[in-house]
Protein backbone atom coordinates (compact mmCIF):
# COMPACT_ATOMS: atom_id res chain seq x y z
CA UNK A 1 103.59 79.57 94.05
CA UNK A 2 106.67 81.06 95.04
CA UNK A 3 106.88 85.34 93.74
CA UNK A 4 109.46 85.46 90.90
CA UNK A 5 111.79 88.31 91.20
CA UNK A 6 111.41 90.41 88.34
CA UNK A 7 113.45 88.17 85.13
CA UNK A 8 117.08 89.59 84.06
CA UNK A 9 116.64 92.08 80.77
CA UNK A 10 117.94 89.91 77.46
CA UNK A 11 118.40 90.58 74.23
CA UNK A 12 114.76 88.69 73.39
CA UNK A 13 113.25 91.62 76.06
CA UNK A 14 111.68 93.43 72.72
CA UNK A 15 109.08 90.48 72.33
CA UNK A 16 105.78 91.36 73.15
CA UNK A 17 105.39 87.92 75.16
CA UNK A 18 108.65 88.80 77.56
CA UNK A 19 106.82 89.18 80.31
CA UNK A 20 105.06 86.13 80.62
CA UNK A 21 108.63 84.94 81.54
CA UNK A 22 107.98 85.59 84.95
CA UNK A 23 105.93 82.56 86.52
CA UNK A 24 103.97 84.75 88.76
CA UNK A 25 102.61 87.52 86.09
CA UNK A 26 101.60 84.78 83.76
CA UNK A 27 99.75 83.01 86.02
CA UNK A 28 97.98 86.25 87.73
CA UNK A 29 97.67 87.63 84.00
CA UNK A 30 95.63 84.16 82.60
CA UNK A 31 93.40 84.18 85.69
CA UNK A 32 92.83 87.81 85.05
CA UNK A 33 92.06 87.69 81.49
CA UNK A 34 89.26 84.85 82.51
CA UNK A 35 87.86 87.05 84.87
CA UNK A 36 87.58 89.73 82.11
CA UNK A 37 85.57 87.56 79.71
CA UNK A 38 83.38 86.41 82.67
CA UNK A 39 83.12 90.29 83.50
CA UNK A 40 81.92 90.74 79.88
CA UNK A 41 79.47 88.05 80.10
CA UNK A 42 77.82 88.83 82.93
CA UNK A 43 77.06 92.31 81.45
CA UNK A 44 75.55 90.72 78.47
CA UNK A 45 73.76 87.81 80.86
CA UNK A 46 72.34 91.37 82.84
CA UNK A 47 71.27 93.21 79.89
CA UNK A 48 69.34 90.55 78.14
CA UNK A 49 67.40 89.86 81.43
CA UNK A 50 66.33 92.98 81.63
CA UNK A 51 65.31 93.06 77.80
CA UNK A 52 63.33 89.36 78.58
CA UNK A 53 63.47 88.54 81.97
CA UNK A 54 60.74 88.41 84.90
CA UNK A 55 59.16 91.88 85.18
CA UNK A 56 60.37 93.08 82.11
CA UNK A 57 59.58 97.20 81.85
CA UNK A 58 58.62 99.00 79.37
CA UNK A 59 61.65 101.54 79.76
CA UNK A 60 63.91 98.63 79.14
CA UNK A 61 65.97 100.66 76.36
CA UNK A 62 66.78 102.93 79.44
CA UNK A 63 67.18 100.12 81.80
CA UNK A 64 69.74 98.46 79.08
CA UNK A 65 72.16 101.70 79.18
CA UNK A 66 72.03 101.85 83.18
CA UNK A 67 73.58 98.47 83.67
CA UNK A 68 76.38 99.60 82.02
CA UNK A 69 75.82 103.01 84.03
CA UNK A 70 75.94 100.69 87.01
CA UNK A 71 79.15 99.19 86.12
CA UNK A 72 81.33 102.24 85.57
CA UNK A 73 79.98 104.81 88.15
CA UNK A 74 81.17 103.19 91.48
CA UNK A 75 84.94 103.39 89.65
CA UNK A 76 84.60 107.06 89.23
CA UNK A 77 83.15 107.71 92.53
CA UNK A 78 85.30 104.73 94.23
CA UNK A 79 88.48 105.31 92.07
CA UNK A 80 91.03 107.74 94.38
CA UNK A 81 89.39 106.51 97.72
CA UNK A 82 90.48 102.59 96.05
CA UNK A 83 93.97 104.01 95.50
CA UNK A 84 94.26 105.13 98.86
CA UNK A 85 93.16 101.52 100.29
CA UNK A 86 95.99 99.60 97.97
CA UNK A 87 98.24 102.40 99.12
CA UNK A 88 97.69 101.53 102.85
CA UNK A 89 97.07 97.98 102.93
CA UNK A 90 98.68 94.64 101.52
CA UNK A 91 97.43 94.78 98.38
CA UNK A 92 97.34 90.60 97.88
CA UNK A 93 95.16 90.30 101.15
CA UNK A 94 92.99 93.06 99.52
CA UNK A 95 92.54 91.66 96.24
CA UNK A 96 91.81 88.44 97.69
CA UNK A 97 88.67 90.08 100.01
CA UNK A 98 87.72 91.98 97.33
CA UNK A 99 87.35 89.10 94.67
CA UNK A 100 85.65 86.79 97.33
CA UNK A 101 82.89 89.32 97.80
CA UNK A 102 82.58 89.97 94.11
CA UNK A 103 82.07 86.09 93.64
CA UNK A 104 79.28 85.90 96.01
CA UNK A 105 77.59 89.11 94.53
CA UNK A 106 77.50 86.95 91.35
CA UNK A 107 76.22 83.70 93.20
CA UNK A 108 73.27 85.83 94.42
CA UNK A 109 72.49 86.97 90.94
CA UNK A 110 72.73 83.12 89.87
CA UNK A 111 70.73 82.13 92.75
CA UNK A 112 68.01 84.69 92.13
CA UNK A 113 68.33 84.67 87.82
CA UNK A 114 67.62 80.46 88.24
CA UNK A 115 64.65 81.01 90.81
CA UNK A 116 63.41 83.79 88.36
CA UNK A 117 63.10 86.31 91.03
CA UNK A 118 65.78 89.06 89.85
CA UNK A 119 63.78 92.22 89.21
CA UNK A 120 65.52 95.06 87.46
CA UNK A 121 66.02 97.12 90.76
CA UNK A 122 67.72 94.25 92.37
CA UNK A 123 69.63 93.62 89.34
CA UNK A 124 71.34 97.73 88.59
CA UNK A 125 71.64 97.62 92.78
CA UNK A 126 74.19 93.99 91.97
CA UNK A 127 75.49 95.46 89.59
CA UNK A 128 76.89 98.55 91.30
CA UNK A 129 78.19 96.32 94.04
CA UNK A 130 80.20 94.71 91.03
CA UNK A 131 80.99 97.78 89.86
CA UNK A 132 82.55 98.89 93.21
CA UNK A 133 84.56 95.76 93.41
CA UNK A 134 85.93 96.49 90.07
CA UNK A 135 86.98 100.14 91.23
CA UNK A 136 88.57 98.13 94.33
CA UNK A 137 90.53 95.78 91.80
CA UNK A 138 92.30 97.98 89.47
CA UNK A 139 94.17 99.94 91.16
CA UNK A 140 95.34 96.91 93.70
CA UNK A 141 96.14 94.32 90.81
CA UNK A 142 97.75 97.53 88.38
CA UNK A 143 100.34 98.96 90.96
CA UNK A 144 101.55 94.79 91.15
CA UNK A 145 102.74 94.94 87.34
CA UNK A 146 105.94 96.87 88.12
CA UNK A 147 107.14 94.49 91.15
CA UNK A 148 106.56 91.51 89.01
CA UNK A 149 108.31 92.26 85.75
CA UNK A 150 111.70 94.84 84.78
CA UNK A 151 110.87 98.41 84.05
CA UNK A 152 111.97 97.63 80.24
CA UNK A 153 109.13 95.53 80.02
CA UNK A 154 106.14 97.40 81.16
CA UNK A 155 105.25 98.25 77.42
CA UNK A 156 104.61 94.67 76.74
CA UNK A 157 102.90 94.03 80.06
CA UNK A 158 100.82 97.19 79.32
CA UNK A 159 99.82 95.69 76.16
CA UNK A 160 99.20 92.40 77.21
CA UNK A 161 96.42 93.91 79.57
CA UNK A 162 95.31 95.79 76.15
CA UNK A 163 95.27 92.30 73.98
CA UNK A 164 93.40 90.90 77.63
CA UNK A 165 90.72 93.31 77.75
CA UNK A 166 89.91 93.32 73.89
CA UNK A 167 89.84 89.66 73.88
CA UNK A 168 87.71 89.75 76.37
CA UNK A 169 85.25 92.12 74.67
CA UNK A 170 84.93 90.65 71.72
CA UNK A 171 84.99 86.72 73.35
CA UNK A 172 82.53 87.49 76.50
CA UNK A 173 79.36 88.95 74.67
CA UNK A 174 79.73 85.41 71.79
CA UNK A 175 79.91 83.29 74.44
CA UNK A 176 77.70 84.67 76.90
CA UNK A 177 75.11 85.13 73.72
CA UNK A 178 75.45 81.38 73.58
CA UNK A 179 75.35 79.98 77.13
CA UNK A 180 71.82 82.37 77.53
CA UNK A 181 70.48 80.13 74.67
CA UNK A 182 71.20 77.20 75.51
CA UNK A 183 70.44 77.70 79.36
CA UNK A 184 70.23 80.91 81.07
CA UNK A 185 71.73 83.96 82.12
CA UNK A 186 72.48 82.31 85.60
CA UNK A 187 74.34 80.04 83.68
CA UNK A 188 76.88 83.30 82.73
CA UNK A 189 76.70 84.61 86.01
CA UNK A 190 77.84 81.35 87.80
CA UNK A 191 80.68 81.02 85.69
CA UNK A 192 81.41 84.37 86.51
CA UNK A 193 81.88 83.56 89.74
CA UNK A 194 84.02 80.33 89.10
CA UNK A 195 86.86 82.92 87.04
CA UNK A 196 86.52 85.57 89.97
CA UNK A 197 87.57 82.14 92.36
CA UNK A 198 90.10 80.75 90.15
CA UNK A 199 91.72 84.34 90.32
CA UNK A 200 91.37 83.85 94.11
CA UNK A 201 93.29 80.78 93.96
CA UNK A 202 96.25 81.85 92.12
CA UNK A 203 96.07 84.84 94.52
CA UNK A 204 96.15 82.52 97.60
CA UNK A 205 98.75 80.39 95.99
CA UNK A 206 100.70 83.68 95.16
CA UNK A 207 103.53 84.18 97.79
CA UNK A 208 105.16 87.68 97.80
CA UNK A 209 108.54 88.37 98.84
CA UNK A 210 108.50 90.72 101.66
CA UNK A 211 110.69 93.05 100.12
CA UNK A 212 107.95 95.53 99.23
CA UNK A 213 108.29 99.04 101.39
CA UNK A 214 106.33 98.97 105.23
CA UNK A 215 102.95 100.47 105.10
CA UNK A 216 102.92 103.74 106.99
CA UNK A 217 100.57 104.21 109.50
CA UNK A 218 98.87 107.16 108.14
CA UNK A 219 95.43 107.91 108.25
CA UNK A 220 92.92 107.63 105.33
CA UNK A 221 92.26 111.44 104.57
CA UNK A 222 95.53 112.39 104.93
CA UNK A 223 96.63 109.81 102.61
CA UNK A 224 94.30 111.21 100.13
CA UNK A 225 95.25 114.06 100.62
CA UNK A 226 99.10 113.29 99.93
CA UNK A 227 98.07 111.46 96.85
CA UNK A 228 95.92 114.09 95.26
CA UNK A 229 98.91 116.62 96.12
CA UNK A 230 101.56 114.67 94.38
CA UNK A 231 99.28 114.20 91.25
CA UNK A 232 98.96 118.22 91.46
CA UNK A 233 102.45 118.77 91.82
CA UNK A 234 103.83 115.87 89.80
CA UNK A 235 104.64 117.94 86.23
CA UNK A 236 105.17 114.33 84.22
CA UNK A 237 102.04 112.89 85.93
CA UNK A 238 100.08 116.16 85.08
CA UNK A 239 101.87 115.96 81.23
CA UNK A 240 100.67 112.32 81.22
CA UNK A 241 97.13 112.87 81.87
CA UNK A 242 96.79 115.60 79.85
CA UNK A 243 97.57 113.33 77.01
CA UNK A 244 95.51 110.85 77.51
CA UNK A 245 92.51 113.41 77.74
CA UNK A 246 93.43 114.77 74.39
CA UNK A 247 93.94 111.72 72.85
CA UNK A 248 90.27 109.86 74.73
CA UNK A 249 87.88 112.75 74.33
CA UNK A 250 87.93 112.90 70.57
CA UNK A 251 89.49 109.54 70.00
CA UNK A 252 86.18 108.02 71.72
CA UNK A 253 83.36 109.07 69.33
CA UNK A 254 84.91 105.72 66.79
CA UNK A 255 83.36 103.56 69.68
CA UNK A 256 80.31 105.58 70.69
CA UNK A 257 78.84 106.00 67.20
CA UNK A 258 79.60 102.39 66.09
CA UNK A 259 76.13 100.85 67.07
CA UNK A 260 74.73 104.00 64.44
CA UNK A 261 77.25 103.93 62.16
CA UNK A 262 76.87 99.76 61.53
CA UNK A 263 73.19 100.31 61.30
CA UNK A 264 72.08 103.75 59.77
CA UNK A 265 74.81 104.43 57.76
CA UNK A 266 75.77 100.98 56.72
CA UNK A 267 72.82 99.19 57.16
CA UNK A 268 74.86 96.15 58.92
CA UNK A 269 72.35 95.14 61.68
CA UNK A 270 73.31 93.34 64.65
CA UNK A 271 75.78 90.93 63.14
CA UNK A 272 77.56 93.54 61.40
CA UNK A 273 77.76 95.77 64.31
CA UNK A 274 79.49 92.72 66.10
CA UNK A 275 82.06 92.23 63.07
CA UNK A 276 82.92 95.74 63.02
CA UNK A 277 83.71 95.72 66.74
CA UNK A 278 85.58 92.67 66.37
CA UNK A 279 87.49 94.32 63.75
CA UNK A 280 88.29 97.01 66.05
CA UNK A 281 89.58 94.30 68.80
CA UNK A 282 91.74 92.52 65.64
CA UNK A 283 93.69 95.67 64.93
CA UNK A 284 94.21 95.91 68.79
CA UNK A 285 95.59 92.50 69.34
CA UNK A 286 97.62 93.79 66.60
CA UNK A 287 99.04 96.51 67.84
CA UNK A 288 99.53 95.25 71.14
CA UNK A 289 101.78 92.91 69.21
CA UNK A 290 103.48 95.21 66.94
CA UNK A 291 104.00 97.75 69.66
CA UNK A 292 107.39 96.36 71.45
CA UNK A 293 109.02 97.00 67.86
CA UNK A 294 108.78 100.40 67.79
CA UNK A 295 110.85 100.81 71.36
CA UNK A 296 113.34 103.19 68.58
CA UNK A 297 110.85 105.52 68.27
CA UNK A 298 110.73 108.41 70.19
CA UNK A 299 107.54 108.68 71.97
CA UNK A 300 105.78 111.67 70.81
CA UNK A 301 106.61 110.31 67.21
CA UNK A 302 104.61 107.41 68.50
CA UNK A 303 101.78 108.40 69.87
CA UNK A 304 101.89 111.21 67.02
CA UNK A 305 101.73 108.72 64.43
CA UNK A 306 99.30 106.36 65.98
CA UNK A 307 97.00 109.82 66.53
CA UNK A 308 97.36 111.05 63.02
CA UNK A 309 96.55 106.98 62.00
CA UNK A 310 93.57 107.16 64.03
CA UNK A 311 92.09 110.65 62.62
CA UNK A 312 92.55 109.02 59.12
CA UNK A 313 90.42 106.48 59.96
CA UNK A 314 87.68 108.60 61.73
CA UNK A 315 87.66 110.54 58.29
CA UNK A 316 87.11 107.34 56.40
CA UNK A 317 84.39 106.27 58.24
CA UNK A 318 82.31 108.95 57.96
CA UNK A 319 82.86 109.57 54.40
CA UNK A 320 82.40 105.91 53.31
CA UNK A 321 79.68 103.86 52.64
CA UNK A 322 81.56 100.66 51.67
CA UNK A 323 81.39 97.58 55.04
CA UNK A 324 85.11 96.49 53.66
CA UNK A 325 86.76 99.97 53.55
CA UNK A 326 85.23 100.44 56.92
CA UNK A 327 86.10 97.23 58.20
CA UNK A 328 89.47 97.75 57.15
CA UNK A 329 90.35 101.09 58.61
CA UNK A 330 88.61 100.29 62.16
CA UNK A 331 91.17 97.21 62.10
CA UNK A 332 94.22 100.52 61.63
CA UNK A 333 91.75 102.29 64.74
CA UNK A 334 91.89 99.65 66.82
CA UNK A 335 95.78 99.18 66.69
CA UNK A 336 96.42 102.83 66.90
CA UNK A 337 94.63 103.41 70.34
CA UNK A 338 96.43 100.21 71.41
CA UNK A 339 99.53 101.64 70.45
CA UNK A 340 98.69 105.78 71.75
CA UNK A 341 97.43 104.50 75.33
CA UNK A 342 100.22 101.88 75.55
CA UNK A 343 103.06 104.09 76.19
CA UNK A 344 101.00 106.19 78.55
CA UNK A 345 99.65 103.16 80.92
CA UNK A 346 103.22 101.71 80.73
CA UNK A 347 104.56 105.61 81.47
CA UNK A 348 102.63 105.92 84.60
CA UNK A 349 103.31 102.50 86.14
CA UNK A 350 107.19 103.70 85.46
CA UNK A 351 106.95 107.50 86.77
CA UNK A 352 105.24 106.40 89.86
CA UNK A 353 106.98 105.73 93.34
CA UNK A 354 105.74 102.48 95.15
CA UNK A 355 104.59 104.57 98.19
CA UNK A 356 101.80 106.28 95.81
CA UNK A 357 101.97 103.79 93.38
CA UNK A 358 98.27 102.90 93.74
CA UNK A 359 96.63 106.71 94.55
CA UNK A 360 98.36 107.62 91.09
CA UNK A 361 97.13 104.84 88.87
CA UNK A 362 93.72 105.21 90.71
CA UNK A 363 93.63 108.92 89.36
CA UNK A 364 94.84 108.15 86.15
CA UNK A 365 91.47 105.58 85.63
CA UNK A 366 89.43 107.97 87.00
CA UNK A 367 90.62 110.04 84.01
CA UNK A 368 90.86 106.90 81.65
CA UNK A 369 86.66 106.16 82.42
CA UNK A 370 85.53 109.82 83.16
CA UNK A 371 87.21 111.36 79.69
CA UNK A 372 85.90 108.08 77.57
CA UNK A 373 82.36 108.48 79.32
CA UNK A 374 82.19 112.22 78.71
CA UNK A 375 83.46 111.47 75.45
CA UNK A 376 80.50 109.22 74.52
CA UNK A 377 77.60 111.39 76.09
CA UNK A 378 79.10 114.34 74.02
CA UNK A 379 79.47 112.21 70.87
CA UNK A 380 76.42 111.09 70.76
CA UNK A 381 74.84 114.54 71.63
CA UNK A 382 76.86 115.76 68.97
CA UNK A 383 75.75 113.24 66.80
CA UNK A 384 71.87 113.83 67.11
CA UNK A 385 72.42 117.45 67.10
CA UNK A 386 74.97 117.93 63.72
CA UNK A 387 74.17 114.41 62.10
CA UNK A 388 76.52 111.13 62.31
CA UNK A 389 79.26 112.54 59.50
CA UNK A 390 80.20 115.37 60.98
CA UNK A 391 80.53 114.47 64.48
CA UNK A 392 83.46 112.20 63.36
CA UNK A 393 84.90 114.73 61.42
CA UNK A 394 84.52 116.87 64.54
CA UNK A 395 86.22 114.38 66.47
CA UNK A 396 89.20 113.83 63.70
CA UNK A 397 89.12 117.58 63.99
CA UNK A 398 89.82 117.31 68.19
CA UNK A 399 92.67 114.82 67.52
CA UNK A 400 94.24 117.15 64.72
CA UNK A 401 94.06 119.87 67.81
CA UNK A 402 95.46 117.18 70.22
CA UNK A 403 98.33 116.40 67.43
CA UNK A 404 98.98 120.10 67.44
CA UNK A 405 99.22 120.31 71.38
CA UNK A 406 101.27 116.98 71.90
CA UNK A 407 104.23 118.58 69.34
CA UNK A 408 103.77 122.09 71.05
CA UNK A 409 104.24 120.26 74.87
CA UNK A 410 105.49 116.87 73.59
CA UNK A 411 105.14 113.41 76.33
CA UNK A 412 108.32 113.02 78.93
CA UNK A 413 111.37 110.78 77.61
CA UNK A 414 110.90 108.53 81.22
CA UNK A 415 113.14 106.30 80.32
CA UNK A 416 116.07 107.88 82.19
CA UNK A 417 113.75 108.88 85.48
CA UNK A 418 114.27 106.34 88.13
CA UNK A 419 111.97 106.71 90.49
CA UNK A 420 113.26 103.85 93.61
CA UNK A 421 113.46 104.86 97.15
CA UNK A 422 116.83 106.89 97.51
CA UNK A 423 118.71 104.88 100.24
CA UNK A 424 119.08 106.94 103.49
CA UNK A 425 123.04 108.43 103.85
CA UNK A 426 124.00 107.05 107.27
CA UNK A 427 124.37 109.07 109.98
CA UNK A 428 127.98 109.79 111.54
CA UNK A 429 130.19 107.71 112.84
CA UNK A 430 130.41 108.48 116.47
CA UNK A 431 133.41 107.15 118.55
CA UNK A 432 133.87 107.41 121.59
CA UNK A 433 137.66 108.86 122.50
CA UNK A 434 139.12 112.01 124.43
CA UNK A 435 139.46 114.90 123.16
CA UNK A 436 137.68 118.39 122.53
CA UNK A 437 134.84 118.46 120.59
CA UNK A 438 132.76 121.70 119.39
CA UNK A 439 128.95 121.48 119.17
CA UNK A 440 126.70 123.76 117.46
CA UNK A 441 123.13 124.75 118.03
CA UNK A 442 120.86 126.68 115.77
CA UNK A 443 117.60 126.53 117.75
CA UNK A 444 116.95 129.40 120.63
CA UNK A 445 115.34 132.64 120.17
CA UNK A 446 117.73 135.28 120.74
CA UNK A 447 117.07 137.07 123.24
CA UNK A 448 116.28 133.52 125.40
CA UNK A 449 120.15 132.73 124.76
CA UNK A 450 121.52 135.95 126.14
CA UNK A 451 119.70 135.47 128.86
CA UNK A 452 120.88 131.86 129.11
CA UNK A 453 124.68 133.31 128.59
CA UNK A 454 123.78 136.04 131.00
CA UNK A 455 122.99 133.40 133.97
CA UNK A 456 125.79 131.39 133.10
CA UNK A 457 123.68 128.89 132.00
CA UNK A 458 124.38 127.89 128.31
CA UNK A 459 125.49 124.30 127.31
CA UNK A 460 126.41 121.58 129.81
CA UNK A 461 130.04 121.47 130.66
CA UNK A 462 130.80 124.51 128.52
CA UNK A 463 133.27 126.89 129.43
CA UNK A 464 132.83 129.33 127.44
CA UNK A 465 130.19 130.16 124.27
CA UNK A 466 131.46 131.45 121.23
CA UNK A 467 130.08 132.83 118.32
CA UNK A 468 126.78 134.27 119.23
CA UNK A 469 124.94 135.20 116.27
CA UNK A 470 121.80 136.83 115.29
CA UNK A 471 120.37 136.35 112.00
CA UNK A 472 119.46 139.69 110.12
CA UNK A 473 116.05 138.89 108.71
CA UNK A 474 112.95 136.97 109.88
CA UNK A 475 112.32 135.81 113.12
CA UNK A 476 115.42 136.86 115.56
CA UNK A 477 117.15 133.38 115.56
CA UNK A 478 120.66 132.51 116.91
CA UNK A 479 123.58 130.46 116.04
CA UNK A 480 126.06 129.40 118.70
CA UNK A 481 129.61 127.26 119.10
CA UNK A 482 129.80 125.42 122.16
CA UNK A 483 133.31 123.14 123.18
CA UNK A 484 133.49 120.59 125.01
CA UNK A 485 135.34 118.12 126.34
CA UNK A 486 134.70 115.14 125.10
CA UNK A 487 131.20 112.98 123.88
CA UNK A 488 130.70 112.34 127.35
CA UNK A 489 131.62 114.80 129.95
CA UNK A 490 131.34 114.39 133.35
């Protein structure tokens, strides 16, 4: 599969399916999206065998929440180091390692899951080797996005990740549930392992144009380094993340105190809790959807609107007792984060060069995982401490504060920042004819020049030196004039 240059703009560029245009995102998009659900599976195929499997403990309820603690800590820990690797290396031959070893991580757990041998420490250790795979894979296959499709469509690509990843949650846990029924969890961790190889195929069968920019050969900590400083000193990168934190930190209690809300407040059970999260992922396909239509808006409007749409529905939730109303308004949640994160993922992918492409997004997930993790621990603190009601309406209070901030320092207008290489200006046109020529230096100490002049001893085939300067402040520099001949004397 030859790469596809990113497609010309057209007047159709507003739909949110534009992007799959391009041959080469759509096919590394599918195969991505199937590795998602299998990513989701194999969570649920983990968790249930350490609820029933061989050598079940009786701190399984702690066991349950370390798999996913498993999962997400190697991303946080791995996440800027990961940056720096895509950064540095070709980020197809990486990818392409990286999935290979995640595929045989999740052949051992089949292996060992069918021989019932997988014991729970064996199982969280797997699963952090997973998890540092993952942390290896985002920021890799994210910094691709914006060689493979036009800047004006990064929104849509953006939310086609968004409508991947929600599909995936809400698809990987039913069909995972089923496949453990009906055979096993090694079952859902071998087919794991056959989406993680089909990605590897369309990776191998993936052929870049080499007009990327050369890798520099520059060390690994100073490449950190570099990256961490631009973040620092990058004001619309800094603006960015700020954003999302305000916007995450409150914005994830909605997701943390579902399981309590669908079962202590509602008195849903299992089922409902699944319904009400699938709601959520409906009104995210939906706004994933919707989004390219509101390109007119300005973007803090945007992201002020879906904010404001999402503290609504944080205040109906915890003041209602009805499963519809509820269901309903989670469906507006759901498309509202969609729609606030959106314009933020697409925003960084835009803002950031290709040389630091990878550090940058790498940061930014760090921030994306860290503030939602926070988030939840807090939440649910909050939630035990103050009672389920009002740590929503805390948290719709935190995004009326993040409202507040976002119109008081709104989001950057990127869409006139172009952020391409700047070509080189060439260097002068030497040619080589008679005729005098004057040279100037601006290197020597002072005092070593006078003595130079003194000696006789200035510039080769110089006559004379004029204009001997010495500069008034700092370090005694000097400036001089030199004529000569020609560009080659004798």
């Amino acid at each position: 599969m030859k790469a596809q240059p990113a497609a010309t703009e057209t007047v159709d560029s507003n739909s949110p399916w534009a992007p799959l245009r391009s041959g080469t995102f759509r096919a590394l998009w599918l195969a991505m999206s199937a590795a998602n659900v299998g990513t989701a599976m194999q969570v649920v195929g983990a968790q249930s065998l350490i609820v029933a499997g061989p050598g079940r403990s009786a701190n399984a309820d702690v066991l349950v929440t370390l798999v996913q603690a498993a999962a997400m800590l190697p991303v946080l820990l791995l996440g800027l180091p990961a940056g720096v690797l895509a950064d540095l290396v070709d980020r197809r031959r990486l990818l392409i390692r990286v999935q290979l070893g995640i595929a045989v991580v999740c052949l051992l757990l089949a292996g060992l899951a069918l021989a019932g041998e997988l014991r729970s420490t064996a199982l969280l250790v797997l699963q952090c080797a997973l998890g540092a795979g993952a942390a290896l894979t985002m920021p890799a296959y994210g910094s691709l996005t914006p060689d493979l499709v036009p800047r004006r469509q990064l929104p849509q690509a953006s939310a086609l990740a968004a409508i991947s990843a929600n599909v995936a949650r809400a698809a990987g846990p039913a069909a995972a549930g089923l496949l453990i029924a009906r055979i096993g969890a090694s079952a859902v961790f071998a087919l794991h392992a056959v989406t993680v190889i089909a990605f590897v195929a369309v990776l191998f069968a993936w052929r870049p144009e080499q007009t990327a920019v050369a890798r520099r050969g520059e060390c690994f900590g100073s490449a950190m380094r570099a990256g961490w400083q631009y973040v620092r000193h990058a004001p619309v990168v800094r603006r960015l993340l700020g954003h999302a934190l305000l916007f995450l930190v409150p914005g994830s209690a909605l997701l943390a105190l579902l399981p309590l809300l669908a079962g202590s407040r509602l008195g849903l059970g299992v089922d409902g809790y699944g319904l009400l999260l699938g709601a959520v992922g409906a009104g995210a396909v939906a706004g994933a959807l919707i989004q390219p239509r509101l390109r007119a808006v300005r973007p803090k409007d945007r992201i002020a609107v879906a904010t404001a749409t999402y503290l609504v529905a944080l205040v109906v939730v915890a003041v209602s007792r009805d499963p519809i109303t509820v269901a309903a308004v989670l469906v507006a949640a759901g498309a509202a984060w969609v729609i606030a994160l959106t314009y933020t993922n697409a925003a960084m992918d835009s803002v950031l060069p290709s040389w630091v492409r990878a550090r940058g997004l790498a940061v930014y997930q760090v921030v994306l995982f860290g503030g939602q993790g926070l988030g939840t621990v807090g939440w649910g603190l909050c939630a035990h401490t103050v009672g389920l009601r009002w740590a929503l309406l805390l948290a719709a209070a935190g995004l009326g504060a993040g409202v507040a901030a976002g119109r008081c320092w709104p989001v950057p207008d990127i869409s006139r920042l172009d952020r391409r290489p700047a070509p080189l200006r060439p260097g002068p046109r030497v040619v080589r004819e008679a005729g005098p020529i004057l040279v100037g230096t601006n290197t020597a100490p002072w005092g070593e020049l006078v003595r130079h002049r003194r000696n006789g001893r200035t510039a080769r085939a110089s006559h004379r030196t004029d204009g001997l300067l010495r500069s008034p402040g700092g370090r005694p520099r000097s400036t001089g004039t030199s004529p000569l001949p020609n560009w080659c004397p004798a």
